[in-house]
Protein backbone atom coordinates (compact mmCIF):
# COMPACT_ATOMS: atom_id res chain seq x y z
CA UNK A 1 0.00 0.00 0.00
CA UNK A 2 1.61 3.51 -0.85
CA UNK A 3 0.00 6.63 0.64
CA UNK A 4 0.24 10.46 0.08
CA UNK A 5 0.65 12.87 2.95
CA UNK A 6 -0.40 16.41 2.04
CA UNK A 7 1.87 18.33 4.24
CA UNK A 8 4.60 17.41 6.85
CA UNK A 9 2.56 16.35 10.07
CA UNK A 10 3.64 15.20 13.46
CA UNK A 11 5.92 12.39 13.78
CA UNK A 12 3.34 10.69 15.84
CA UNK A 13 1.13 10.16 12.91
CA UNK A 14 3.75 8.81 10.57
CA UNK A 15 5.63 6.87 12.86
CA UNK A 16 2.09 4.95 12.58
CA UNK A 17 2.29 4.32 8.68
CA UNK A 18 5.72 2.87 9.50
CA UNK A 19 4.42 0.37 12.51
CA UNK A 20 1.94 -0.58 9.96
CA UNK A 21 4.56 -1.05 6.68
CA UNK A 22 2.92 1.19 4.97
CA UNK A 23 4.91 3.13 2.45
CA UNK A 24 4.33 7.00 2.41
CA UNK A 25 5.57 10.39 0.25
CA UNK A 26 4.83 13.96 2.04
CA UNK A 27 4.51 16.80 0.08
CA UNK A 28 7.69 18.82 0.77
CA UNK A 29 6.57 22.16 0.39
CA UNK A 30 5.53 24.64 3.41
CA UNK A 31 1.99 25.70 1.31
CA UNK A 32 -0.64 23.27 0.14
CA UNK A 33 0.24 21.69 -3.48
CA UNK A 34 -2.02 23.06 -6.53
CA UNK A 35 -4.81 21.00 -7.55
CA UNK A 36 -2.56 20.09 -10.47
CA UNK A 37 0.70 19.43 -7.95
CA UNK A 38 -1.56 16.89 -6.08
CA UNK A 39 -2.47 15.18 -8.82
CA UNK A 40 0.70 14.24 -9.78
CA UNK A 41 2.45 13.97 -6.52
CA UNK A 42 -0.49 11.44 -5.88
CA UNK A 43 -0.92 9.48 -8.98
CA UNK A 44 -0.61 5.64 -8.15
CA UNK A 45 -1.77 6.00 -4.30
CA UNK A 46 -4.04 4.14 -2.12
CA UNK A 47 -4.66 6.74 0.07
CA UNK A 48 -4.39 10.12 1.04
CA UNK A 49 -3.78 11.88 4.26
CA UNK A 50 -4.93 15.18 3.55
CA UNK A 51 -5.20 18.61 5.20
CA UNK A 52 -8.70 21.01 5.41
CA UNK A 53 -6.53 22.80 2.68
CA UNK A 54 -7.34 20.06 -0.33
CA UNK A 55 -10.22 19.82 -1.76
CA UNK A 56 -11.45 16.53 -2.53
CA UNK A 57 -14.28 16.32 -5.29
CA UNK A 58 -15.56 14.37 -8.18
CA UNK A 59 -13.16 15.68 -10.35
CA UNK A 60 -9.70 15.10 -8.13
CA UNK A 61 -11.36 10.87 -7.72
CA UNK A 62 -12.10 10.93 -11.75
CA UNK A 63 -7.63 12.13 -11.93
CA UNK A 64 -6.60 9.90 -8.45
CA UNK A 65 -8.60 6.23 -9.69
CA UNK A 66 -6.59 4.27 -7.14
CA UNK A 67 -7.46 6.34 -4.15
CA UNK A 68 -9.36 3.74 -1.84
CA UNK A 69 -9.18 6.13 1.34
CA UNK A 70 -9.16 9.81 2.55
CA UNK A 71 -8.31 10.57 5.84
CA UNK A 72 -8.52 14.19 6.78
CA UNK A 73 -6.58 15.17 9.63
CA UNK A 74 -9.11 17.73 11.15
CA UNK A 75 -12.71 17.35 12.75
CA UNK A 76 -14.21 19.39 9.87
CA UNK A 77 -14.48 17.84 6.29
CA UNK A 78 -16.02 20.71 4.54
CA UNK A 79 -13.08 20.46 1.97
CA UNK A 80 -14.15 16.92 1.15
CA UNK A 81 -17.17 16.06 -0.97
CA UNK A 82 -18.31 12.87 0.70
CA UNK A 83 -21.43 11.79 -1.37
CA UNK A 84 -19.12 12.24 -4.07
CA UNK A 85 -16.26 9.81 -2.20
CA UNK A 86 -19.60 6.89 -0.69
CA UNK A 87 -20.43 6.69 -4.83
CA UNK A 88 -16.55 5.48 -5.64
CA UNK A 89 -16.14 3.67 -2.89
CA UNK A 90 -13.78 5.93 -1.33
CA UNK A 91 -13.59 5.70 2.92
CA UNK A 92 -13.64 9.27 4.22
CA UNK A 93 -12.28 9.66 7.80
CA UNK A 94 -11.81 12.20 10.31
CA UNK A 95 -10.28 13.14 13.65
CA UNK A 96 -13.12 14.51 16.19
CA UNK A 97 -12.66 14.07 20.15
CA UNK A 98 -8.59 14.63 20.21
CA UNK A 99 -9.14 18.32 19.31
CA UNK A 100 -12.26 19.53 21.67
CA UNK A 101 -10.65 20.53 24.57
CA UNK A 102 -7.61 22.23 23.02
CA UNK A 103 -10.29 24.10 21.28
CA UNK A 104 -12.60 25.16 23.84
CA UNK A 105 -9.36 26.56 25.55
CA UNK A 106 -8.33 28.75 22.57
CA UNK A 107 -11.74 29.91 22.55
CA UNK A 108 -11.57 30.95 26.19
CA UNK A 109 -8.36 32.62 25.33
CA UNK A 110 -9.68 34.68 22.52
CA UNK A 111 -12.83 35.83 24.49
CA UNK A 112 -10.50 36.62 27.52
CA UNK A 113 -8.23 38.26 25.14
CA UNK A 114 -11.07 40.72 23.31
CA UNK A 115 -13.09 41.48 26.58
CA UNK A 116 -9.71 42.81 28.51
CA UNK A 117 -7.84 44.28 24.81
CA UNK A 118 -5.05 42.32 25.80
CA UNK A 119 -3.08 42.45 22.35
CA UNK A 120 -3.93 46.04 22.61
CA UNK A 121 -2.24 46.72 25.68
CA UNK A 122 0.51 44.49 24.93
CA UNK A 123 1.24 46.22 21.80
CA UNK A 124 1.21 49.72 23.82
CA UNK A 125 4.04 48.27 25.43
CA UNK A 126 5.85 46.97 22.72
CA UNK A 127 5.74 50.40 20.83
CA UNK A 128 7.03 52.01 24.08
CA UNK A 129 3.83 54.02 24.62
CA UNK A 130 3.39 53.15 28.45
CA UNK A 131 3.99 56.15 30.73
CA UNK A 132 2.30 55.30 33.97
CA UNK A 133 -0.40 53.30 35.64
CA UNK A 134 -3.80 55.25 34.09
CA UNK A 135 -7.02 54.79 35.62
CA UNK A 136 -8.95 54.79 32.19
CA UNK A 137 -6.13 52.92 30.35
CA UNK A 138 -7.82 49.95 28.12
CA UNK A 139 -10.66 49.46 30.12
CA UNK A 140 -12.17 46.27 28.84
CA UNK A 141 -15.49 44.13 29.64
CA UNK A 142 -16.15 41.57 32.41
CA UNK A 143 -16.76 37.82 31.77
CA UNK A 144 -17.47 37.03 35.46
CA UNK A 145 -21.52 36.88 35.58
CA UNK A 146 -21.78 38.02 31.56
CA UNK A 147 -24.20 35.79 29.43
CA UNK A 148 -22.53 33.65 27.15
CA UNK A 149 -24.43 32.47 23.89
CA UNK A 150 -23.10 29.15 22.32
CA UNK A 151 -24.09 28.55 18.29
CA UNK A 152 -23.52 25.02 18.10
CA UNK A 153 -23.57 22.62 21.01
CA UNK A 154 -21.85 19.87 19.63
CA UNK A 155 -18.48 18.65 21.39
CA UNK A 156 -16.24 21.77 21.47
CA UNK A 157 -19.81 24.11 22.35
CA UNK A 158 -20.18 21.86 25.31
CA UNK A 159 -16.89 21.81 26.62
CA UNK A 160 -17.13 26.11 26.45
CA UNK A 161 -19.74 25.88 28.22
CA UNK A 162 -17.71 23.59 31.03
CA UNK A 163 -15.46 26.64 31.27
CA UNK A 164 -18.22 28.86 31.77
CA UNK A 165 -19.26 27.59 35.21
CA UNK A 166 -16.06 28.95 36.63
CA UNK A 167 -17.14 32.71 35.44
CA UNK A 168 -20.55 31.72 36.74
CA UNK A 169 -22.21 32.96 33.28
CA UNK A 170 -25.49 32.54 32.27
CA UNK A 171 -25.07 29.99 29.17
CA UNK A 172 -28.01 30.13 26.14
CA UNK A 173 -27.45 28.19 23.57
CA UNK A 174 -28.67 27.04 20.11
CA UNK A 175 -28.56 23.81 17.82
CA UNK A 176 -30.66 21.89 15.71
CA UNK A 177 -31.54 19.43 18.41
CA UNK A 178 -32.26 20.42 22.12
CA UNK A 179 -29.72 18.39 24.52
CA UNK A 180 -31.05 16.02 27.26
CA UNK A 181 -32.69 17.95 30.44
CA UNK A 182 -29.57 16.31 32.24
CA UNK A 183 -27.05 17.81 29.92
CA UNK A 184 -28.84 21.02 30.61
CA UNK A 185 -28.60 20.67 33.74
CA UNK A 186 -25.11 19.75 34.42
CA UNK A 187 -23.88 22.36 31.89
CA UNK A 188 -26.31 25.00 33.49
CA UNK A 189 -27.12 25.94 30.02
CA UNK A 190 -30.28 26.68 28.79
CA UNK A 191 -31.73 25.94 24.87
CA UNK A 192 -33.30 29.17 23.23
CA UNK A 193 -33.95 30.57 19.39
CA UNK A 194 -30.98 32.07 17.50
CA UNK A 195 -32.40 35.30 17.61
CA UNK A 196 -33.11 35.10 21.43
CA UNK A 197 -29.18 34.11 22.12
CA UNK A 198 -28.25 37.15 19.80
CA UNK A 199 -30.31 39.74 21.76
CA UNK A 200 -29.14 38.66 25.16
CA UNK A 201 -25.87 37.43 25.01
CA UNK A 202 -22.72 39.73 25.99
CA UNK A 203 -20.65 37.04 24.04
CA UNK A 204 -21.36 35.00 20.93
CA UNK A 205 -19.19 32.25 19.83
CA UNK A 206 -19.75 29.86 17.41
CA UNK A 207 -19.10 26.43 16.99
CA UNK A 208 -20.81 25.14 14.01
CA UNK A 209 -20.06 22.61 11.01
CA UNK A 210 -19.83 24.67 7.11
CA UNK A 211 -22.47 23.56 5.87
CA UNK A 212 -25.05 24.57 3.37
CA UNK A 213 -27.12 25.92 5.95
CA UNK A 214 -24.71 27.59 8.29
CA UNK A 215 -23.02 29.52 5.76
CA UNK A 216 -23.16 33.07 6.38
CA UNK A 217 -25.33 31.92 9.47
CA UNK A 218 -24.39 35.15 10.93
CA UNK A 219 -25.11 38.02 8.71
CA UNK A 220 -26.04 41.58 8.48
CA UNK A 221 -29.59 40.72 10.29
CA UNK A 222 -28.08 38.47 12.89
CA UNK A 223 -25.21 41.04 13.57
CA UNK A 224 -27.64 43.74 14.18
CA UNK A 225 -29.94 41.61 16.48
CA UNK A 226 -26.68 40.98 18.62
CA UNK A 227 -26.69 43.13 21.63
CA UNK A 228 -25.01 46.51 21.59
CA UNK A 229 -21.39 45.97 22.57
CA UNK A 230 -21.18 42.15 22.36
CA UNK A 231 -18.43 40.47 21.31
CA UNK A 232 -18.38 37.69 18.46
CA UNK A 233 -15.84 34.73 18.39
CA UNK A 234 -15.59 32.26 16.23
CA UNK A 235 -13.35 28.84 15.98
CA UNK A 236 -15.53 27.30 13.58
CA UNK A 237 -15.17 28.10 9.96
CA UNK A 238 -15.16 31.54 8.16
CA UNK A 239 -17.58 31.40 6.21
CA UNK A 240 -19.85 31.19 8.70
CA UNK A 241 -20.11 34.73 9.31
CA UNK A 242 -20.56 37.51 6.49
CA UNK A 243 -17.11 39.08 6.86
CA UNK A 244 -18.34 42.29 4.53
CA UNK A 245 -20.80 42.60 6.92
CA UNK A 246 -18.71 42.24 10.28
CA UNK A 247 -16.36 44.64 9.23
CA UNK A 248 -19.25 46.94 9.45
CA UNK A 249 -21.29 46.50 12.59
CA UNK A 250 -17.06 46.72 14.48
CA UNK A 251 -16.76 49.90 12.51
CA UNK A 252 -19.94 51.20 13.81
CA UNK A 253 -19.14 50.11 17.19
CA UNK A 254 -22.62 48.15 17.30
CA UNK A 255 -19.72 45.25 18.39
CA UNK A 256 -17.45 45.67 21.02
CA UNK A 257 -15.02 43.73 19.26
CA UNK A 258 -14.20 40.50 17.77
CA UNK A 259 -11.97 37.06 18.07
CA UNK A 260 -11.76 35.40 14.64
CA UNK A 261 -9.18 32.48 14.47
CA UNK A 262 -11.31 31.51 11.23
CA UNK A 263 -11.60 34.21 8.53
CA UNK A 264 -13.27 34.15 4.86
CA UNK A 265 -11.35 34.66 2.69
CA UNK A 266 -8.31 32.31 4.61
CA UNK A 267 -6.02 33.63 4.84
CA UNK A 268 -6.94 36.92 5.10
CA UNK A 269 -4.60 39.18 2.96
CA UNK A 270 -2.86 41.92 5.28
CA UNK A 271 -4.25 44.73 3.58
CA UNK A 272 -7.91 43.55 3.77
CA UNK A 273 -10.38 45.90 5.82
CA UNK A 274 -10.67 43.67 8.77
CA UNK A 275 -7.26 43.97 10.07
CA UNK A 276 -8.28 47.61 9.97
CA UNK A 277 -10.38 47.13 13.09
CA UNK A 278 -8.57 47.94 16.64
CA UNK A 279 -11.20 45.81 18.01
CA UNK A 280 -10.16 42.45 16.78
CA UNK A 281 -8.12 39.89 16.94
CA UNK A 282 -7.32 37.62 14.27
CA UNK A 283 -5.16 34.20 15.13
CA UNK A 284 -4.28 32.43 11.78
CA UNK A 285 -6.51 28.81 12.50
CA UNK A 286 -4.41 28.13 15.30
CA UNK A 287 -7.33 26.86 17.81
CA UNK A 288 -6.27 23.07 17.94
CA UNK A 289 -2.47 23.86 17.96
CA UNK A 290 -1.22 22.40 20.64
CA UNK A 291 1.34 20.26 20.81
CA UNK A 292 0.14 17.14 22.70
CA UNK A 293 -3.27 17.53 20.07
CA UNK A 294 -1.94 17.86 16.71
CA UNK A 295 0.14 14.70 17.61
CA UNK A 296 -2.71 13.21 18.30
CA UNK A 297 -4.62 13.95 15.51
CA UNK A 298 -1.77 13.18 13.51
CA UNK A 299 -1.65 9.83 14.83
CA UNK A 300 -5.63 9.09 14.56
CA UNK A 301 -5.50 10.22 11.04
CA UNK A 302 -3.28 7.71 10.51
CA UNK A 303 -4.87 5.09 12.39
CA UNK A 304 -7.82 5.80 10.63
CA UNK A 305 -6.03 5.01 7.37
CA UNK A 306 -4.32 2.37 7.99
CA UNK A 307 -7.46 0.58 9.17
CA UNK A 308 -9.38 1.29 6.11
CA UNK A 309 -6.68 -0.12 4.02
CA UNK A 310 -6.64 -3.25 5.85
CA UNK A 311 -10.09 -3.30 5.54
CA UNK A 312 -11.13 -3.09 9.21
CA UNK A 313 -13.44 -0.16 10.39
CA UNK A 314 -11.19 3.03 11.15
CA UNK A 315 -11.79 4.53 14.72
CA UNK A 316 -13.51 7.20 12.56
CA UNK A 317 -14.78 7.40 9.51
CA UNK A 318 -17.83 9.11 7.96
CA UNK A 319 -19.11 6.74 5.40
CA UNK A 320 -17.73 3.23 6.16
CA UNK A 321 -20.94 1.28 6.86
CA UNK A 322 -22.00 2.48 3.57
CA UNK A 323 -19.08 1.55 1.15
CA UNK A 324 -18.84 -1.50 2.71
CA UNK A 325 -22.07 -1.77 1.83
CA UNK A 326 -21.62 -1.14 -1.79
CA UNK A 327 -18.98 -3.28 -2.03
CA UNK A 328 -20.92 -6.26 -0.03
């Protein structure tokens, strides 16, 4: 079996391919290759370990025929087409669990980090602008008793909402299914409309799948419903907000400010209007970077694919029940 690794990833994950005697080529450059580069840097494989940087349609399967398996080393799969991989009988795999935690923390960070203008003031140092103590110098918000309003109460939104008991915030949240009254309860979280979270939350972070449905999820509208000096954060995916329209409401000052380690377009070019904004911060997709958890999702990647080419069920995949299926 011969894989292709899309960028250099943790040891962890490839020391796996080797346990398993599976041979491997990594793409040697520090960006993602062209559609055209991957094509040929993958021709002949059996599987690819792939980034959420390559796409992965019906047209990449038509040029890769041999590709059995694609294991993406991220929760999200956005980049992959996977109606489009269950017809081939491709196996599409993931890495959710190893990442939640690490993710909920850089969330806390970037909230922590808006609410108090810590970059701010850091910078003010930097540039050798502090004179003295000042008793209106970079006053910021509170998080201790603020309401907190989750989009998305999947894994991540949940464990946020751990972290919130220690601020004792009021937590509202919002999904397509209502959690268990025990869940609720534990999490001291309570289930309301989208537009109810927006008017009555002092922070709004988002934690979402791109999907269809959640793209631009929060737009013009849904900015303007937010309460007046709120803060937005989002560790999801860019295009789940309207960035044209963000840029706006900060401008305006309807937003206190925002944390964005996601950004549409990504990444965002250093001239573009939202890096104009004092009031946000902008971390370049760095939420899961952690050390111990890219190694780990590194390693479950490759666990996933190495499963799926010996044609047991990876640890997880997406679709496996139903091209085994096809194939049985």
């Amino acid at each position: 079996m011969r894989v292709v690794v899309t960028r250099r990833i943790p040891e962890a994950g490839l020391h796996v391919l080797e346990r398993a005697g599976i041979e491997y080529r990594i793409w040697p450059g520090d960006l993602p290759p062209s559609r055209e580069e991957l094509i040929e840097f993958a021709r002949g494989a059996d599987g690819l370990l792939t980034l959420l940087t390559e796409r992965i349609d019906e047209a990449l399967l038509n040029a890769l025929p041999t590709v059995k398996v694609v294991s993406n080393m991220a929760v999200g799969f956005d980049n992959i087409d996977v109606d489009a991989c269950t017809r081939r009988g491709v196996v599409v795999c993931i890495t959710p669990d190893v990442l939640t935690e690490t993710t909920a923390d850089f969330t806390w960070a970037l909230m922590l980090a808006v609410a108090r203008r810590v970059c701010e003031a850091a910078e003010s140092v930097r540039a050798g602008t502090w004179r003295t103590w000042e008793p209106l110098g970079f006053l910021g918000r509170d998080l201790s008793g603020a309401t907190l309003g989750i989009v998305g109460f999947g894994r991540i939104g949940r464990a946020v909402a751990r972290r919130a008991r220690g601020f004792d915030m009021r937590v509202l949240y919002t999904d397509k299914t209502r959690q268990s009254s025990e869940v609720e309860r534990d999490l001291r979280a309570t289930f309301v409309p989208l537009e109810q979270l927006l008017a009555e939350s002092d922070i709004v972070t988002l934690h979402v799948p791109l999907t269809p449905e959640t793209r631009k999820l929060i737009g013009a509208r849904e900015l303007a419903l937010m309460k007046p000096r709120s803060i937005l954060i989002n560790t999801a995916r860019g295009p789940v907000v309207d960035t044209e329209a963000l840029v706006r409401a900060l401008r305006t000052g309807h937003l206190w400010g925002a944390g964005l380690d996601v950004t549409d377009p990504e990444p965002l070019p250093a001239d573009h209007p939202l890096l104009q904004c004092p009031n946000v911060i902008v971390t370049p997709h760095i939420a899961s970077a952690s050390e111990t958890t890219r190694a780990r999702m590194a390693e479950l990647a490759a666990e996933n694919l190495v499963a799926a080419l010996q044609n047991r069920r990876p640890p997880r995949s997406l679709n496996w029940d139903e091209v085994r299926g096809k194939e049985n």
